[in-house]
Protein backbone atom coordinates (compact mmCIF):
# COMPACT_ATOMS: atom_id res chain seq x y z
CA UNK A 1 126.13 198.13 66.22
CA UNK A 2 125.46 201.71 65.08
CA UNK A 3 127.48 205.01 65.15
CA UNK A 4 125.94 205.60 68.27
CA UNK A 5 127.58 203.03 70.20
CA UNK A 6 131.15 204.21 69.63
CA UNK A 7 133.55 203.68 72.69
CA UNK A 8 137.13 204.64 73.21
CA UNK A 9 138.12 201.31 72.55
CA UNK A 10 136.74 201.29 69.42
CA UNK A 11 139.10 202.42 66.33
CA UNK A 12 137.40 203.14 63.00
CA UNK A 13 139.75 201.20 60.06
CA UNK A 14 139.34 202.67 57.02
CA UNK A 15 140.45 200.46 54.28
CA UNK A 16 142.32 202.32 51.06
CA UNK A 17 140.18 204.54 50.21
CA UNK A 18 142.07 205.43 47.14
CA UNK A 19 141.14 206.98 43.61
CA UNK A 20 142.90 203.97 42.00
CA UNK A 21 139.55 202.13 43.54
CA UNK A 22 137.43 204.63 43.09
CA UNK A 23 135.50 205.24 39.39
CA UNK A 24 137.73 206.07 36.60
CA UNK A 25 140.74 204.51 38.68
CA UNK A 26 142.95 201.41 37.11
CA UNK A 27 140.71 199.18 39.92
CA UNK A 28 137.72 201.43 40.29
CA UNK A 29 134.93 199.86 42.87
CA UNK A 30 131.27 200.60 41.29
CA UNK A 31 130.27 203.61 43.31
CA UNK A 32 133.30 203.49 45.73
CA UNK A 33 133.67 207.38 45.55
CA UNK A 34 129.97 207.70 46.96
CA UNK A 35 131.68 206.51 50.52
CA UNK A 36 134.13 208.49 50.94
CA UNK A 37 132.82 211.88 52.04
CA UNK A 38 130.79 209.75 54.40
CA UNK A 39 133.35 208.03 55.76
CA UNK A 40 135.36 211.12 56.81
CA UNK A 41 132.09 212.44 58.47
CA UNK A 42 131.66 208.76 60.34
CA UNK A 43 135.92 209.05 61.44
CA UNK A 44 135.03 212.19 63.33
CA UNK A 45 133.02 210.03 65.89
CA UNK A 46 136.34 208.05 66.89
CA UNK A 47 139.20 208.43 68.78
CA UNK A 48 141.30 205.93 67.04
CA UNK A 49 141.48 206.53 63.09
CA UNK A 50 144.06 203.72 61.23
CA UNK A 51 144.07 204.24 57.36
CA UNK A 52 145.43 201.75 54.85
CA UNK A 53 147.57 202.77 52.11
CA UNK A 54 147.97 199.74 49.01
CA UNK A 55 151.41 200.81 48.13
CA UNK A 56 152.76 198.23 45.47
CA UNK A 57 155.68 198.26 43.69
CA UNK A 58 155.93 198.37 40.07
CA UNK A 59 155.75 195.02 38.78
CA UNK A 60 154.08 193.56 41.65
CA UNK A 61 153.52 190.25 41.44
CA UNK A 62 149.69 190.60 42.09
CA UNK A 63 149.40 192.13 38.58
CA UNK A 64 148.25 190.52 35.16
CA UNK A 65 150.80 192.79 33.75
CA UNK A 66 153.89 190.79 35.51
CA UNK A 67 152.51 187.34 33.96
CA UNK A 68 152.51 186.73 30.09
CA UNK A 69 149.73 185.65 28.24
CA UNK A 70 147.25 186.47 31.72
CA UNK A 71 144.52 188.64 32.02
CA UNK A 72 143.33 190.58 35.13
CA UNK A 73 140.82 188.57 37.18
CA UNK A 74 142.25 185.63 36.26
CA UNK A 75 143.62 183.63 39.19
CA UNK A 76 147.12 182.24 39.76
CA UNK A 77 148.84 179.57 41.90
CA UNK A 78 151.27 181.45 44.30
CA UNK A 79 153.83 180.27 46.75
CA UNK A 80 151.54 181.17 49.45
CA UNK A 81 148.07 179.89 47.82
CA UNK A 82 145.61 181.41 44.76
CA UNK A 83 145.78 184.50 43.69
CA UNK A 84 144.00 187.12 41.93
CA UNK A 85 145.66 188.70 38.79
CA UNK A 86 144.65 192.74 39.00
CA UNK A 87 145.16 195.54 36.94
CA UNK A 88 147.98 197.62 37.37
CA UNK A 89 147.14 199.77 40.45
CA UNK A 90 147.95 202.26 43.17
CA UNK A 91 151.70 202.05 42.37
CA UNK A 92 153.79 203.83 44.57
CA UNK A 93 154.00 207.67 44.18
CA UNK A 94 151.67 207.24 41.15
CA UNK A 95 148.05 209.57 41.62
CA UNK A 96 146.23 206.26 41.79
CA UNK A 97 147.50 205.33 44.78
CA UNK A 98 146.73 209.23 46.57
CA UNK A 99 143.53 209.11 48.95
CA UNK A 100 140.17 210.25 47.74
CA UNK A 101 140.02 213.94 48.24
CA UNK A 102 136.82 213.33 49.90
CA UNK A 103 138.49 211.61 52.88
CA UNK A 104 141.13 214.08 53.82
CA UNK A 105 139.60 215.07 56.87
CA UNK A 106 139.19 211.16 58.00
CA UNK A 107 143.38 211.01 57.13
CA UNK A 108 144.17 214.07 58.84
CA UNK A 109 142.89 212.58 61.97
CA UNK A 110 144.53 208.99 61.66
CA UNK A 111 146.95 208.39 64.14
CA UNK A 112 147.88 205.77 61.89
CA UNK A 113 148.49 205.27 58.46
CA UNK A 114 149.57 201.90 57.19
CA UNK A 115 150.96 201.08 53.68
CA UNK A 116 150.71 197.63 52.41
CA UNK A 117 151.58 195.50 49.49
CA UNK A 118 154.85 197.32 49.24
CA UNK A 119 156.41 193.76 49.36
CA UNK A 120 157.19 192.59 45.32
CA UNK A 121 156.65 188.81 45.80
CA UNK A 122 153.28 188.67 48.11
CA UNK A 123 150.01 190.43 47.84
CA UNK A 124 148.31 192.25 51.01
CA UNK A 125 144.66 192.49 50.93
CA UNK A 126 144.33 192.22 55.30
CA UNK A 127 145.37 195.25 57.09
CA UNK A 128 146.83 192.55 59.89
CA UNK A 129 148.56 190.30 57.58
CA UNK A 130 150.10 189.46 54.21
CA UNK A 131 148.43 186.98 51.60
CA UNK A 132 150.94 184.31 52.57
CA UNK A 133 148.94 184.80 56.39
CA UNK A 134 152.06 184.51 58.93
CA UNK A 135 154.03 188.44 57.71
CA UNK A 136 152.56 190.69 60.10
CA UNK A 137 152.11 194.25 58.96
CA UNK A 138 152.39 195.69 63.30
CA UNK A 139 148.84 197.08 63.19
CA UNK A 140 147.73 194.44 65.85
CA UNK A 141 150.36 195.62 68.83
CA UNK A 142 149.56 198.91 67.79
CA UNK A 143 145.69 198.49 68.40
CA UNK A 144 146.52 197.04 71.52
CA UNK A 145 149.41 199.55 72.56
CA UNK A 146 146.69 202.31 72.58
CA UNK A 147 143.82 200.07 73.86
CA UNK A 148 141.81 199.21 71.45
CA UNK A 149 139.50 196.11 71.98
CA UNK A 150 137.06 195.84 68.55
CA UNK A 151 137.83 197.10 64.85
CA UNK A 152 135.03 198.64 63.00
CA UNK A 153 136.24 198.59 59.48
CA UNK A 154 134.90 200.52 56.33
CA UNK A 155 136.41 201.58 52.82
CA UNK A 156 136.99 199.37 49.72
CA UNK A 157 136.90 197.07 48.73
CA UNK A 158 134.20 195.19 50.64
CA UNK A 159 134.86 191.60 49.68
CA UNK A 160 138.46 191.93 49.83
CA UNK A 161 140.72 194.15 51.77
CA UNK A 162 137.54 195.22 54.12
CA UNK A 163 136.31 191.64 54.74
CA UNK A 164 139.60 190.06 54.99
CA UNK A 165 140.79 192.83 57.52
CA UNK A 166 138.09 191.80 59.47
CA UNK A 167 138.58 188.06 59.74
CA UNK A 168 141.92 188.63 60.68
CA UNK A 169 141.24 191.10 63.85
CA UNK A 170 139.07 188.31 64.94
CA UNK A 171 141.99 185.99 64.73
CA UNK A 172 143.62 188.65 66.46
CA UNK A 173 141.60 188.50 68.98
CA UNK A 174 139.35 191.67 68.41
CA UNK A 175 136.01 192.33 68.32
CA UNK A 176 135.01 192.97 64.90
CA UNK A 177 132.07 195.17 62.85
CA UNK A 178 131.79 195.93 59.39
CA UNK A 179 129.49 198.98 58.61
CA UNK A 180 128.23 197.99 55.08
CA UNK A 181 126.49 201.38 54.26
CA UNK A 182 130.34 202.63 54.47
CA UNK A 183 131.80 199.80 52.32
CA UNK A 184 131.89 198.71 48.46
CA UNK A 185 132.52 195.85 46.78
CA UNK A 186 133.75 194.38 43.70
CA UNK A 187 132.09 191.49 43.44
CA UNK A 188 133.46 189.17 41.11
CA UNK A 189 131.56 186.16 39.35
CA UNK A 190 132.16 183.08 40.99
CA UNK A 191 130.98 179.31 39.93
CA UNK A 192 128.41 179.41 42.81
CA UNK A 193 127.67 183.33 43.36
CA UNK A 194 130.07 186.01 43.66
CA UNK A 195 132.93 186.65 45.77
CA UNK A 196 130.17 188.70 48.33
CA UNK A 197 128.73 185.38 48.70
CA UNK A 198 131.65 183.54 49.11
CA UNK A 199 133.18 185.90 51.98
CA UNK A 200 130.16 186.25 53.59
CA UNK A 201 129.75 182.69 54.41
CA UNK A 202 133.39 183.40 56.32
CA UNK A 203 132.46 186.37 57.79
CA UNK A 204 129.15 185.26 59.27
CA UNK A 205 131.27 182.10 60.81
CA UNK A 206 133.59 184.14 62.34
CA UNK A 207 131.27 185.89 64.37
CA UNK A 208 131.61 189.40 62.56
CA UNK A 209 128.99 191.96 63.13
CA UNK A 210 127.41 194.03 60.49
């Protein structure tokens, strides 16, 4: 799949493509700012724009910050499975959690704009669904309200938010593309790999086109 095959059932997803994850932010993505202007030439191509917003709360349970004696990146036992501990980031009404300037013209033309992680207690890295997997965030009627049969999904961060997003429109029952030129990631050391490695082995079984 290629910008070229765009449909009207397609809808470009761009996932928070905020200066928090962007170099110099509290959760900067190496090189995520190199996407963005990109990305809101790539949104003109679509009919259907979503954008996700993180939104968190201070104190968000997702942060190092809210757990004594941890350190971001280290990983936590949550009600609803492991976690990552982060750095404090794109808190609401904070600059960090503003869009890249870069995109503006990709958020001026979403017809939606969906904040997430605004809930203290659970993180939200899927635009479809919470970390706990059963709190819906609505995007899924939406995309279907307006007729939209496959999810192409770009923005940051690539083996999180992006790549989870896309699993779940597949459970969703959407077709689903990831356009990696339009997409970094964080890549975090793993015992086998990194956490590329690790999501890719999901995405590829899921049927996910890149």
């Amino acid at each position: 799949m290629n910008p070229s095959d765009v449909t009207p059932a397609d809808a470009l997803v761009i996932v928070d493509p905020q200066i928090d994850f962007c170099p110099g932010g509290r959760l900067a993505v190496a090189d995520g700012n190199a996407v963005m202007a990109p990305i809101a030439d790539l949104a003109a191509r679509f009919a259907h724009v979503v954008v996700t917003q993180d939104w968190h709360p201070a104190g968000h349970s997702s942060f190092a910050s809210s757990h004594a004696g941890r350190q971001p990146f280290e990983t936590v036992r949550m009600p609803y499975g492991e976690q990552v501990l982060w750095p404090d980031h794109c808190v609401q009404g904070t600059p960090g959690a503003d869009f890249h300037p870069a995109v503006a013209a990709a958020v001026a033309r979403a017809g939606l704009i969906l904040r997430k992680g605004q809930h203290r207690h659970v993180d939200s890295y899927s635009a479809f669904f919470e970390n706990d997997k059963t709190t819906r965030t609505g995007l899924a009627g939406y995309l279907r309200d307006i007729g939209v049969r496959r999810c192409v999904f770009v923005g940051l961060a690539y083996d999180f938010c992006v790549a989870w997003s896309a699993l779940d429109a597949r459970r969703e029952g959407f077709a689903a593309a990831i356009w990696t030129p339009y997409t970094r990631a964080i890549a975090m050391p793993l015992a086998q790999g990194t956490t590329v490695d690790a999501i890719e082995a999901q995405l590829a079984a899921a049927g996910i086109a890149f």
